[in-house]
N, C-alpha and C. Protein backbone atom coordinates (compact mmCIF):
# COMPACT_ATOMS: atom_id res chain seq x y z
N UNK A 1 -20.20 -24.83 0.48
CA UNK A 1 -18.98 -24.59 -0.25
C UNK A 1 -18.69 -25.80 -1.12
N UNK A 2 -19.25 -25.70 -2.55
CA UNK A 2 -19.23 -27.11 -3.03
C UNK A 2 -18.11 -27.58 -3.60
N UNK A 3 -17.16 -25.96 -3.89
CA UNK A 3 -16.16 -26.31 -4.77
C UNK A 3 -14.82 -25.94 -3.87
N UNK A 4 -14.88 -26.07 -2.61
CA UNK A 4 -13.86 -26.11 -1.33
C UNK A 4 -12.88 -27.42 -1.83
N UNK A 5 -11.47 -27.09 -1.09
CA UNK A 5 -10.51 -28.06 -1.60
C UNK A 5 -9.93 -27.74 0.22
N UNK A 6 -9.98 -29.11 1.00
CA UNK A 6 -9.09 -29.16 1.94
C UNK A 6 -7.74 -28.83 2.10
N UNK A 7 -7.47 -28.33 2.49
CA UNK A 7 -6.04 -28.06 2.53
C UNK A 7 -5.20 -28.64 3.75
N UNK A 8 -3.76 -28.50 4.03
CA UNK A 8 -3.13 -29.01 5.33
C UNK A 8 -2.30 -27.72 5.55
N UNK A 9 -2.29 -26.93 6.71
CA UNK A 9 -1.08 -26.18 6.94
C UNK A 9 -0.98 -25.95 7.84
N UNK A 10 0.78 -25.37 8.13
CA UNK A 10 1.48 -25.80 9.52
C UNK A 10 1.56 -24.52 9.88
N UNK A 11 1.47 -23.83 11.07
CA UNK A 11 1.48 -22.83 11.58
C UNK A 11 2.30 -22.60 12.64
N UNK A 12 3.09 -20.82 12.59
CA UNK A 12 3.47 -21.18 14.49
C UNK A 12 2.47 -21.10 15.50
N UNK A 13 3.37 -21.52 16.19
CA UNK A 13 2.16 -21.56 17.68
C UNK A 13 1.06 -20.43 18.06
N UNK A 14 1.63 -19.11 18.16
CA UNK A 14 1.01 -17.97 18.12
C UNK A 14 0.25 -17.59 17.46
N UNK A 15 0.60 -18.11 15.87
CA UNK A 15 -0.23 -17.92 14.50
C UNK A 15 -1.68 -18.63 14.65
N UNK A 16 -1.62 -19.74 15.36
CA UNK A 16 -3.01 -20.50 15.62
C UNK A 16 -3.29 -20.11 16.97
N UNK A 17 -2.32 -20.16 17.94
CA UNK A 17 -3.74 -19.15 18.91
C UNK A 17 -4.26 -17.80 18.59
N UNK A 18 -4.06 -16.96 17.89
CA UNK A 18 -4.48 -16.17 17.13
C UNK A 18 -6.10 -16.23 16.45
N UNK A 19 -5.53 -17.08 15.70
CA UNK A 19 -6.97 -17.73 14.85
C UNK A 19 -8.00 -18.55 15.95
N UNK A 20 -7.46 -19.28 17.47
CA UNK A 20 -8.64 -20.04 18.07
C UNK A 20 -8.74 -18.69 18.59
N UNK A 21 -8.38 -17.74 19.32
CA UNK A 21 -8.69 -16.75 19.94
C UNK A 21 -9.96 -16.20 19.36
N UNK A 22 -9.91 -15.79 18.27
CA UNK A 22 -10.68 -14.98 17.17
C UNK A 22 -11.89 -15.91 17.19
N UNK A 23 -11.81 -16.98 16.82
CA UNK A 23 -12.71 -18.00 16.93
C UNK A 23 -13.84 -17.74 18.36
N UNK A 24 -12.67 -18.09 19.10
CA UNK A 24 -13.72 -18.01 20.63
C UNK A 24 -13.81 -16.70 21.10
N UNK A 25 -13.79 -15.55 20.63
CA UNK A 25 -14.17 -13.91 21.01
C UNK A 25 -15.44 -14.14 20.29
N UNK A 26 -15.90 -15.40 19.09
CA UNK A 26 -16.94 -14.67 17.96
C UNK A 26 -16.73 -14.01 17.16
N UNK A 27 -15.65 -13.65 16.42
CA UNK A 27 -15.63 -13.01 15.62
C UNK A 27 -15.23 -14.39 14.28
N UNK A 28 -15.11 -14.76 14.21
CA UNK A 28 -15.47 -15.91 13.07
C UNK A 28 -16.05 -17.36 14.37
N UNK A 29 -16.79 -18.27 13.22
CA UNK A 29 -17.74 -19.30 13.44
C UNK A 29 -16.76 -20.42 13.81
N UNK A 30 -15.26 -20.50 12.84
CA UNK A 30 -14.93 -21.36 13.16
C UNK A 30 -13.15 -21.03 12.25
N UNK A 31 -12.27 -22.03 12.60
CA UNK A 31 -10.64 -21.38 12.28
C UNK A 31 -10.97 -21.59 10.55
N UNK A 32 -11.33 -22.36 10.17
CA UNK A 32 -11.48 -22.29 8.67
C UNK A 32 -11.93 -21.14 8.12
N UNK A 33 -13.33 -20.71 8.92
CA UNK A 33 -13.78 -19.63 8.24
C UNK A 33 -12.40 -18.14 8.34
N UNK A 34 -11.85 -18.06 9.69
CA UNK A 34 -11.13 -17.41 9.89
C UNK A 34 -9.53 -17.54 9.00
N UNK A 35 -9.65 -18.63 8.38
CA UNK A 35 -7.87 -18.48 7.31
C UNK A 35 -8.69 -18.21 6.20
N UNK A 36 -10.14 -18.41 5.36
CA UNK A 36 -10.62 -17.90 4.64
C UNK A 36 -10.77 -16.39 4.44
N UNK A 37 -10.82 -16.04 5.73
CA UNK A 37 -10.65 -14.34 5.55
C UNK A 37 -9.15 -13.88 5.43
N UNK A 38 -8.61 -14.44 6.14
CA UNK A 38 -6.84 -14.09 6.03
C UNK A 38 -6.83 -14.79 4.63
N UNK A 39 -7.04 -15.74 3.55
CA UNK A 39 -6.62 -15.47 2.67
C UNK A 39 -7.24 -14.13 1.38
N UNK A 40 -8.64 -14.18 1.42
CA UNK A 40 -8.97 -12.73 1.43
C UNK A 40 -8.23 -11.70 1.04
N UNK A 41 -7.82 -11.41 2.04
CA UNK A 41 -7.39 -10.27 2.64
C UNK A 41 -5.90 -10.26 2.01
N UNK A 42 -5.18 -11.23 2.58
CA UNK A 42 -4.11 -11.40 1.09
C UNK A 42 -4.05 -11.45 -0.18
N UNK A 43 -5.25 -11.81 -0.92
CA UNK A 43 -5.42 -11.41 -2.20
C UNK A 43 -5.36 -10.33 -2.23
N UNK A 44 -6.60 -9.30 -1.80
CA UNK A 44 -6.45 -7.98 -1.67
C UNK A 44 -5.46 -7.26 -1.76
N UNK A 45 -4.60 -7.73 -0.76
CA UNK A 45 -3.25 -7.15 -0.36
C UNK A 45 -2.28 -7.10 -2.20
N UNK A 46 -2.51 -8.42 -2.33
CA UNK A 46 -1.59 -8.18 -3.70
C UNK A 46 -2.16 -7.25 -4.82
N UNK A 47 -3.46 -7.70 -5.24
CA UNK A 47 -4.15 -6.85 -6.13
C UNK A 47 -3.64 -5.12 -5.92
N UNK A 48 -3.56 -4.46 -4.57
CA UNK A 48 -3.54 -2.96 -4.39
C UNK A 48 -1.96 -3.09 -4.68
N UNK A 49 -1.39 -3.84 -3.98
CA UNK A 49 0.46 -3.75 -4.06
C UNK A 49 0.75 -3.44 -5.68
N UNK A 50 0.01 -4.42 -6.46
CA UNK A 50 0.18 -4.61 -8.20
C UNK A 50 -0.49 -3.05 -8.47
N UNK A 51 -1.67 -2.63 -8.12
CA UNK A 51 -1.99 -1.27 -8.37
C UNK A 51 -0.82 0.09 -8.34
N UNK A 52 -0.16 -0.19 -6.69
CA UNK A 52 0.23 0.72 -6.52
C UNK A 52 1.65 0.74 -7.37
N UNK A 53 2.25 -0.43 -7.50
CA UNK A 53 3.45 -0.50 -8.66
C UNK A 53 3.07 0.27 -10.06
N UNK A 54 1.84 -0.08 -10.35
CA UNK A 54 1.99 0.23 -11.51
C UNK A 54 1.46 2.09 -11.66
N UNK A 55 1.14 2.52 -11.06
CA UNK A 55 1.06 4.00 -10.48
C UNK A 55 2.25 4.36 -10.20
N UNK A 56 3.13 4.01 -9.58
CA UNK A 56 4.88 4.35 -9.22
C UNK A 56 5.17 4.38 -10.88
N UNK A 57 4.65 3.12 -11.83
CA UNK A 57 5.51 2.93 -12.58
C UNK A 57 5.02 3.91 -13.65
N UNK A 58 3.69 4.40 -13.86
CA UNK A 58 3.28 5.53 -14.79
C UNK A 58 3.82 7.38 -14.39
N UNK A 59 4.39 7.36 -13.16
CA UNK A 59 4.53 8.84 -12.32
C UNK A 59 6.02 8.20 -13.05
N UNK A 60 6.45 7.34 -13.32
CA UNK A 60 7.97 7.63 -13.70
C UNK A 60 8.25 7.83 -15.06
N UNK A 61 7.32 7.12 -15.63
CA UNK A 61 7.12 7.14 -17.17
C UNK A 61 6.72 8.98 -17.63
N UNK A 62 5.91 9.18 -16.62
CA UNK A 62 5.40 10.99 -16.55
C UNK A 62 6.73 11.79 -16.80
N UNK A 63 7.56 11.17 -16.23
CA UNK A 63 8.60 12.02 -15.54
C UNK A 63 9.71 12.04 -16.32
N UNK A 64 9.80 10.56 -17.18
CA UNK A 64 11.22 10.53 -17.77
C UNK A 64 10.53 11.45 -19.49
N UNK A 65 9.05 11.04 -19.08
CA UNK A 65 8.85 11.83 -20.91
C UNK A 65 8.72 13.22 -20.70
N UNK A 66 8.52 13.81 -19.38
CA UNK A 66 8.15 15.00 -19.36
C UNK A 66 9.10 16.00 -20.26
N UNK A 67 8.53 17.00 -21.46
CA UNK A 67 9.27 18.16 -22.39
C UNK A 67 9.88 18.77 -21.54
N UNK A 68 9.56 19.52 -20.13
CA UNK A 68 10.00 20.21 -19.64
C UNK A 68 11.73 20.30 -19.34
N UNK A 69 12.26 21.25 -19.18
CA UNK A 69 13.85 21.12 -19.26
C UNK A 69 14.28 21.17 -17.81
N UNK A 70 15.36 19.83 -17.05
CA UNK A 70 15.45 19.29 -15.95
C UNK A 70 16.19 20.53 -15.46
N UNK A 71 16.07 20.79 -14.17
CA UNK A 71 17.06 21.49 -13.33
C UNK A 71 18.18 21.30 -13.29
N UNK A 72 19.19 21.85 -12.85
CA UNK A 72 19.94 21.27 -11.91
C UNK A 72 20.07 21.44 -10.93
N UNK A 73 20.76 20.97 -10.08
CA UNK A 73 20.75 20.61 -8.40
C UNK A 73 20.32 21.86 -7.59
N UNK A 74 21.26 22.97 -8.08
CA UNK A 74 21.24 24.63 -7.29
C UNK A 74 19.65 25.06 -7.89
N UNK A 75 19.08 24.73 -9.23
CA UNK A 75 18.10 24.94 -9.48
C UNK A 75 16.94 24.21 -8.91
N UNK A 76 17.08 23.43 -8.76
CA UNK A 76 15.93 22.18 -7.69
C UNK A 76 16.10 22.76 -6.31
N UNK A 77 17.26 22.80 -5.63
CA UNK A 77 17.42 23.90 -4.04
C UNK A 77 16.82 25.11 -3.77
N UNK A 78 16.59 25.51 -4.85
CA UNK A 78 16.11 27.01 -4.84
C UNK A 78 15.05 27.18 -5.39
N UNK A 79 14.22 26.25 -5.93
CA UNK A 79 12.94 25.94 -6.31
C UNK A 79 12.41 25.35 -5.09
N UNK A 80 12.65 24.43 -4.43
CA UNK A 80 12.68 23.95 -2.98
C UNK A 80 12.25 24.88 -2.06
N UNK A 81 13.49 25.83 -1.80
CA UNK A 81 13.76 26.82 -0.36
C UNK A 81 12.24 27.54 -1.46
N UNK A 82 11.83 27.83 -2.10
CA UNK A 82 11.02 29.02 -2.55
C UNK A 82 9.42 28.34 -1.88
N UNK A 83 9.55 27.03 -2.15
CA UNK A 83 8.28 26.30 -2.25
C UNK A 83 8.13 26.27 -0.87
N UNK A 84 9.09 25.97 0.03
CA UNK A 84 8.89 26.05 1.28
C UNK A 84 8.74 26.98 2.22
N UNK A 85 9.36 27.88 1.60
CA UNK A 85 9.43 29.55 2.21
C UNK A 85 7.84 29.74 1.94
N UNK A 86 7.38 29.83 0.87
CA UNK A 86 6.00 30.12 0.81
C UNK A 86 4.58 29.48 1.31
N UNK A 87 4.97 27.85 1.79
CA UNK A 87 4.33 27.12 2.44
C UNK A 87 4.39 27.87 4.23
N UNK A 88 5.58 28.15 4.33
CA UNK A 88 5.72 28.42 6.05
C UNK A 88 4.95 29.58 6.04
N UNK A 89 4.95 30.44 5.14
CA UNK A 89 3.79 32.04 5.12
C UNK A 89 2.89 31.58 5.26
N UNK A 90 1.99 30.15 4.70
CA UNK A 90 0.85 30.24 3.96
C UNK A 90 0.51 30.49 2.51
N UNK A 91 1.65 30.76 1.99
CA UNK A 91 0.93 31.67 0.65
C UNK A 91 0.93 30.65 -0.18
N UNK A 92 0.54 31.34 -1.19
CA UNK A 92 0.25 29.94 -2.62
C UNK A 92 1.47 30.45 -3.25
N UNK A 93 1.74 29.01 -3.85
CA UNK A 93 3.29 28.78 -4.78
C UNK A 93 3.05 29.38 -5.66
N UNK A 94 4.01 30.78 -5.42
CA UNK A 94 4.28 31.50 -6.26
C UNK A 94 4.52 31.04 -7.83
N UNK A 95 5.64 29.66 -7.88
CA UNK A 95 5.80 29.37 -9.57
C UNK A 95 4.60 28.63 -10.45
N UNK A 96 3.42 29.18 -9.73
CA UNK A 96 2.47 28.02 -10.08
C UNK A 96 1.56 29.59 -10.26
């Protein structure tokens, strides 16, 4: 690891028996290698989080441009009870 940068960090107690645990089961070589995967894995974590925002944020963009003309409330209820009534049969959605 030529281009490794030491780091210092403070942990709770649990948080590092955690990591020696893991260590001494074998499942990592050593606690370094093991916060190398936990940071990993937190990258990851953000990269999909940033994905999934921006998927929330195109289904809304869908939604506010959609031509179609909005319901209202008794019309959304009864589009609802229909969709569900026909789910509890089995049958395929009728408005479709």
């Amino acid at each position: 690891m030529n281009n490794a940068e030491k780091v210092s960090v403070t942990m709770a107690r649990e948080q590092m028996q955690a990591l020696r645990e893991s260590v001494e089961s074998g499942e990592f070589a050593t606690t370094s290698e093991a916060m190398r995967d936990a940071v990993r894995v937190w990258q990851r974590q953000r990269v999909e989080d940033v994905e999934r925002l921006e998927a929330m944020r195109a289904r809304i963009r869908r939604s506010i441009n959609d031509p179609r003309p909005s319901l209202s409330a008794d019309e959304a209820e009864a589009e609802l009870a229909r969709f569900m009534e026909s789910e509890a049969k089995g049958l395929p959605d009728a408005a479709h």
